[in-house]
Protein backbone atom coordinates (compact mmCIF):
# COMPACT_ATOMS: atom_id res chain seq x y z
CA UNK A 1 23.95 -12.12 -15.49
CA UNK A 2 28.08 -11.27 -15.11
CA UNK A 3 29.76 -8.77 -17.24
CA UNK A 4 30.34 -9.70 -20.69
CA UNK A 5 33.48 -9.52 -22.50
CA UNK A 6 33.92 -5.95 -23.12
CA UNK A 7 31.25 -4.86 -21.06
CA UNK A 8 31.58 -1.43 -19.14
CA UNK A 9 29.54 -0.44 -16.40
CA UNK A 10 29.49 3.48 -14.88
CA UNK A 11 27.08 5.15 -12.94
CA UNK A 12 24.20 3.07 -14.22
CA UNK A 13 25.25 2.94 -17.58
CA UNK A 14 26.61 -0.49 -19.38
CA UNK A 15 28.37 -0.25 -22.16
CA UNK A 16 29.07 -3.23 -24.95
CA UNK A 17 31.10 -2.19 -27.47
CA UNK A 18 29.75 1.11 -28.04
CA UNK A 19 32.62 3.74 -26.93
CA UNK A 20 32.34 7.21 -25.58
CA UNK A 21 34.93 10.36 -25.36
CA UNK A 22 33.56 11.76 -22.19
CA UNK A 23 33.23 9.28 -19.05
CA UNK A 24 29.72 8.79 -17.74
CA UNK A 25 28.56 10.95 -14.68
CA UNK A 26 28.32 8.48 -11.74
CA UNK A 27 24.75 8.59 -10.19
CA UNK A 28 24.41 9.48 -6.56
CA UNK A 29 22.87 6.48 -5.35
CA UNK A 30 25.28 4.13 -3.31
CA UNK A 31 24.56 0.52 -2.11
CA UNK A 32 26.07 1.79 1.91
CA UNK A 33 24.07 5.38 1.30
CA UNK A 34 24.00 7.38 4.90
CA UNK A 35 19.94 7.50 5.60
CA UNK A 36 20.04 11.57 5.06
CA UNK A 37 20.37 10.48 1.49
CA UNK A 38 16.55 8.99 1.63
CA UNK A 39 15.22 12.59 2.43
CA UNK A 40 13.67 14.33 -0.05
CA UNK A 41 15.85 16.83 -0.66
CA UNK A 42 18.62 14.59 -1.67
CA UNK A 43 16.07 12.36 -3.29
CA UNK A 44 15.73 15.04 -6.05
CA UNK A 45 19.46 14.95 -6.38
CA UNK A 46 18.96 11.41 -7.19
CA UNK A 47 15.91 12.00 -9.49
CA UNK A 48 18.04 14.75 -11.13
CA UNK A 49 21.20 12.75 -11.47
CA UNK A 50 19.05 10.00 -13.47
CA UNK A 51 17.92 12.29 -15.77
CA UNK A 52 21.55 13.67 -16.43
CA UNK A 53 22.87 9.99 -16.96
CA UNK A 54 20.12 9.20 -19.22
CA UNK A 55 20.10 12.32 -21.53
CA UNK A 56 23.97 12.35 -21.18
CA UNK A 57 23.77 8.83 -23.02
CA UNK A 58 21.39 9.12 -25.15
CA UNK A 59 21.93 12.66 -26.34
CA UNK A 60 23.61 11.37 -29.79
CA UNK A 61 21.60 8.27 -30.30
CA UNK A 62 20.23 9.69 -33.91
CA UNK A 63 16.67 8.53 -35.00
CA UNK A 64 15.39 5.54 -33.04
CA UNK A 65 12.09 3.72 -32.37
CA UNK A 66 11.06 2.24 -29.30
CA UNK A 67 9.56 -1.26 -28.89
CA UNK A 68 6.75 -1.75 -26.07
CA UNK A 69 5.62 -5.33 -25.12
CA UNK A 70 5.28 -8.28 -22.96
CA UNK A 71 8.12 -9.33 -21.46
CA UNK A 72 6.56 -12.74 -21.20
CA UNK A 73 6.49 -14.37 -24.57
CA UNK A 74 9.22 -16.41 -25.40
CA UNK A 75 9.95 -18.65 -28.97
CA UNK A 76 8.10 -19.42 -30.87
CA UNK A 77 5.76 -17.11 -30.01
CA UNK A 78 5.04 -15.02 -33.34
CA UNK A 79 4.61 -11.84 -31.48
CA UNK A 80 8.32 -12.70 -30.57
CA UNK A 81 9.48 -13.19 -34.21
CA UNK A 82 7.51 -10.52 -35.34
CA UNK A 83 9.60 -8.15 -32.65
CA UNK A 84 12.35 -9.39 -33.82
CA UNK A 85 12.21 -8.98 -37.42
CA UNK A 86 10.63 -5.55 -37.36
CA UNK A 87 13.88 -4.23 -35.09
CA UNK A 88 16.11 -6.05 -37.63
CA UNK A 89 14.34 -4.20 -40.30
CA UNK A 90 13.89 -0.92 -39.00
CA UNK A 91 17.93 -1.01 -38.07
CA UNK A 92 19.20 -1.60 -41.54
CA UNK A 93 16.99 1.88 -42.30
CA UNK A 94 19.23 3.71 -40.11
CA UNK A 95 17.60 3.33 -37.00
CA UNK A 96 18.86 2.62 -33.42
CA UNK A 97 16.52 0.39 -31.28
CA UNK A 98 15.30 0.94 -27.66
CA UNK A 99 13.30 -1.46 -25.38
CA UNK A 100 12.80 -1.72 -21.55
CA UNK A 101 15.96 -3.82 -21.68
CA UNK A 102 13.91 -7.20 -20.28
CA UNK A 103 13.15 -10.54 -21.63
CA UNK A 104 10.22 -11.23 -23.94
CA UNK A 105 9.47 -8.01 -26.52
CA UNK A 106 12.31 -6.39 -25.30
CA UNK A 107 15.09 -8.97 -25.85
CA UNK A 108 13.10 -9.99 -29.16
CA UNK A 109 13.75 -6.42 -30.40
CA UNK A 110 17.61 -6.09 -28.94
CA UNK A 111 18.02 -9.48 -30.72
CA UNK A 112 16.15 -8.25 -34.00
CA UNK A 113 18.36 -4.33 -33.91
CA UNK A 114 22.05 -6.25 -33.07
CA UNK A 115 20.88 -8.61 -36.59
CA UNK A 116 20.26 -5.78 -38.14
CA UNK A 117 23.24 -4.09 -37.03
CA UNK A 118 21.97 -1.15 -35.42
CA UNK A 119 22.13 -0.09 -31.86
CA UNK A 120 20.36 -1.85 -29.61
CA UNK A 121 20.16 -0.05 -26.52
CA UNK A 122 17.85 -0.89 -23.02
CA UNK A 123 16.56 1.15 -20.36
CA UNK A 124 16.36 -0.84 -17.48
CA UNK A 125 13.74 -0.35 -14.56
CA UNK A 126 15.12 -1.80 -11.21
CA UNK A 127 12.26 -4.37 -10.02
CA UNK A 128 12.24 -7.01 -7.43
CA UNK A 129 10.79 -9.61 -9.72
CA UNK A 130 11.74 -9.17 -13.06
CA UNK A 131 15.38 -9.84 -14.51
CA UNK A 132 18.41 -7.37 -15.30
CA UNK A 133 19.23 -6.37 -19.34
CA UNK A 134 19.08 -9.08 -21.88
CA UNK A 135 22.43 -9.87 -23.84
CA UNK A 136 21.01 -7.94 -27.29
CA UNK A 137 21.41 -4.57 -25.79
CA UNK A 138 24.60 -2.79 -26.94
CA UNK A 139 23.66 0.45 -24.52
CA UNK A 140 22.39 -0.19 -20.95
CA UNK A 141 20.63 2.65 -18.78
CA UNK A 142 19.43 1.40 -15.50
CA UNK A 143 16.80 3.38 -13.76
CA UNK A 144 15.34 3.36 -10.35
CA UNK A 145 12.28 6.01 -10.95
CA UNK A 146 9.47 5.19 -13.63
CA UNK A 147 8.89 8.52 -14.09
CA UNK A 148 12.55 8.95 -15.44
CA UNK A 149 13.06 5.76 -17.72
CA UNK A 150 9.66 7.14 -19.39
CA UNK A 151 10.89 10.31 -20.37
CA UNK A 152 14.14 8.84 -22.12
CA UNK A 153 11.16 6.45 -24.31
CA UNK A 154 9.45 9.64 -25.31
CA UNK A 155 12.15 12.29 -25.96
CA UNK A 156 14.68 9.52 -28.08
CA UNK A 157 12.17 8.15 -30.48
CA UNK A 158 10.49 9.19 -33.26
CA UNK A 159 7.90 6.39 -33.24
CA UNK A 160 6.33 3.91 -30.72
CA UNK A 161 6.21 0.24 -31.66
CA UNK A 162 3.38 -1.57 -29.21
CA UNK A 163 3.47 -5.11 -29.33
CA UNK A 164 0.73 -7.27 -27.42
CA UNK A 165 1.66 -7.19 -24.02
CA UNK A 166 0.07 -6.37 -20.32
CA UNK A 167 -0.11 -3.33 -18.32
CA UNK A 168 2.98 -1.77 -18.16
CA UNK A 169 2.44 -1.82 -21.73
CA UNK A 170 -1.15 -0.43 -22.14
CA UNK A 171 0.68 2.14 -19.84
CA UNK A 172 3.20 3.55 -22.61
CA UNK A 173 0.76 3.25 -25.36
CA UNK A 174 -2.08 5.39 -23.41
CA UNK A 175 0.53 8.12 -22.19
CA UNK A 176 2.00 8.20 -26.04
CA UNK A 177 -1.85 8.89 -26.92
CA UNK A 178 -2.54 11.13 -24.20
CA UNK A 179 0.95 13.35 -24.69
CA UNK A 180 0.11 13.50 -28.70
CA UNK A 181 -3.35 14.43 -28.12
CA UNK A 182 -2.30 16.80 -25.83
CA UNK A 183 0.17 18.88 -27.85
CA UNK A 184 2.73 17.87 -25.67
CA UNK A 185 5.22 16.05 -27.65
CA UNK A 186 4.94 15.96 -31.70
CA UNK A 187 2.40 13.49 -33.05
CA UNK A 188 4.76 10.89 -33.86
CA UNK A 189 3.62 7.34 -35.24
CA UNK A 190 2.13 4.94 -32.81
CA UNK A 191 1.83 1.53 -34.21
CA UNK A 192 0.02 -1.20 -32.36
CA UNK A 193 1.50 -4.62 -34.11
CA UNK A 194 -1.42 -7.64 -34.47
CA UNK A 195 -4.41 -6.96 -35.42
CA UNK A 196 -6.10 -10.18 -33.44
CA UNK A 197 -4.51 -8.54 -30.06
CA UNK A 198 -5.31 -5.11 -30.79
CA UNK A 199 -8.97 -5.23 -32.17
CA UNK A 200 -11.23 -5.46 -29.36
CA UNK A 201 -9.22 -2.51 -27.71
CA UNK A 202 -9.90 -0.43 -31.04
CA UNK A 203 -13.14 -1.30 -31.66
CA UNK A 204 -14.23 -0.66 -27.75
CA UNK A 205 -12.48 3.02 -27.80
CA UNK A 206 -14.69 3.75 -31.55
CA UNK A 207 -18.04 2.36 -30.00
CA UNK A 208 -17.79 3.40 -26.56
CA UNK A 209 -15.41 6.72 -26.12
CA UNK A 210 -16.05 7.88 -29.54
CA UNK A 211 -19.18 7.62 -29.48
CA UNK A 212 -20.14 8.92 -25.94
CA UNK A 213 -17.75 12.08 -26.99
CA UNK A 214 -14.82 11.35 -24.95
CA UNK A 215 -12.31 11.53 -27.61
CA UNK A 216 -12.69 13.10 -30.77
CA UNK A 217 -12.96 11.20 -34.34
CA UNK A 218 -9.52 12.32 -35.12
CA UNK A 219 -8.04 10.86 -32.29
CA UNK A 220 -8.79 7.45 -33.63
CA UNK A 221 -5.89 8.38 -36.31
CA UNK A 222 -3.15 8.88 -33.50
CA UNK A 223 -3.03 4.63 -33.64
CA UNK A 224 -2.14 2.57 -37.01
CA UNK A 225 -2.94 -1.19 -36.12
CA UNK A 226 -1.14 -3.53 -38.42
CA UNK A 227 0.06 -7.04 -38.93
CA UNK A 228 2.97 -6.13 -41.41
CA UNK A 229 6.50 -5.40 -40.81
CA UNK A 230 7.37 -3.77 -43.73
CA UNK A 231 4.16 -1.37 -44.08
CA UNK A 232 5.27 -0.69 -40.18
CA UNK A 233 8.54 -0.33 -41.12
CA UNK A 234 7.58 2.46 -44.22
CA UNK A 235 5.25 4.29 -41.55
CA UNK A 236 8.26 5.08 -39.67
CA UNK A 237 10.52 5.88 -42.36
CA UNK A 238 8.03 7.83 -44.30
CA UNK A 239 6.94 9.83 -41.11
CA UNK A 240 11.19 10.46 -40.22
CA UNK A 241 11.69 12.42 -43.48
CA UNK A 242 8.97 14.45 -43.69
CA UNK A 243 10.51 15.35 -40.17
CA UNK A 244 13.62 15.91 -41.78
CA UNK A 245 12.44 18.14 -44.74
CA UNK A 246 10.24 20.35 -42.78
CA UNK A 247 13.21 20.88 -40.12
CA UNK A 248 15.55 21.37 -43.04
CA UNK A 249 16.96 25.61 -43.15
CA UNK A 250 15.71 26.87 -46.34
CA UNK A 251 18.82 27.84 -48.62
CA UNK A 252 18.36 31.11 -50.09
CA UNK A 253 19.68 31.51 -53.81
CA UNK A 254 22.08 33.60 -54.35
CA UNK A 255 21.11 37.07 -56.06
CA UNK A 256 22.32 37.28 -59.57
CA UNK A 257 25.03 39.40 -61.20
CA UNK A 258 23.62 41.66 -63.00
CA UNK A 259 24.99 42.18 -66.70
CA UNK A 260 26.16 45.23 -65.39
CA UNK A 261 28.17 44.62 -62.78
């Protein structure tokens, strides 16, 4: 895909129409890179220079969900629609929008936050078999390490969409799990959208992990599985200002005049 009109490219960053004051730091990866720059040593330059792009872009994103799912379904699939309608939705409440950046889910989503006219942004993972950012997506990041791109899904969003979708996807909704359960990121909401794809996955984790005492029954709340955008939509909003209010500084009153003074 070329540049579009008004696109902006810089250090791994595109840009559509979404403007900046400070210029992107370039990444350290070149296409003629010397072969010292393979070493490890410099490899953690380019590890570290990914995460300063990515956090460097994303640090003013505001509140923003991000949308997990095959990047294989295509119209008129109604997992498709579905993406799409819930990103339009969840946009006109304020919130920015952030996919992989591929076809399928991802573009269905871009497609969905751009209606919706919120920001659409897409976090690109460089593959050898799988296509560059779809046209929805307003902010660009590409990434070469996994391990990198996942961080910038985590530490942006304040809730996890999952739509039906294949491993890379199980991938992100396990880890969410895992980091909640964990303690190592706040339990945000994880919603797993369609109940027909989602069911047999649910039920095996209550009657076989649950019940052999891998997990524990309160982990079973860390997922919501629905089939409707607007109670999906509510979750999200619902869980952002509680956020909000318990982050909120307490105003202390001010003491009162005494009649004496």
């Amino acid at each position: 895909m070329g540049e579009q009109s008004g696109e902006r490219r810089t250090g791994g960053i595109v840009r559509r129409g979404v403007e900046r004051q400070i210029e992107d730091r370039k990444l350290l990866e070149r296409p003629e890179a010397p072969e010292f720059l393979e070493s490890d040593p410099w490899r953690v330059l380019r590890i570290q220079a990914e995460f300063v792009a990515g956090f460097d872009a994303l640090a003013t994103l505001g509140p923003a969900v991000t949308f997990f799912g095959s990047a294989r379904v295509r119209p008129p699939d109604p997992m498709y629609d579905a993406a799409r309608a819930l990103a339009a939705e969840l946009a006109r409440r304020g919130f920015a929008v952030i996919t992989g950046g591929g076809p399928g889910t991802m573009e269905a989503a871009n497609m969905g936050a751009r209606e919706g006219r919120g920001l659409s942004v897409g976090l690109n993972i460089e593959l050898p078999f799988e296509q560059g950012l779809n046209e929805y997506v307003n902010l660009g990041i590409e990434f070469h390490y996994f391990f990198v791109r996942k961080t910038m899904f985590v530490k942006y969003a304040e809730a996890f969409v999952i739509f039906p979708g294949g491993f890379g996807t199980m991938d992100e909704l396990f880890e969410a799990l895992t980091l909640i359960q964990t303690g190592k990121i706040v339990h945000f909401p994880v919603i797993m959208f369609g109940s027909d794809y989602w069911a047999g996955l649910h039920q095996w984790i209550r009657d076989r992990v649950l019940a052999e005492g891998k997990i524990s029954p309160e982990d079973l709340d860390l997922m919501v599985v629905t089939d409707d955008i607007q109670h999906a939509a509510d979750i999200v909003q619902q869980y952002y200002q509680r956020k909000v209010l318990e982050t909120k500084p307490i105003e202390r009153a001010e003491p009162k005049k005494s009649d004496a003074q």
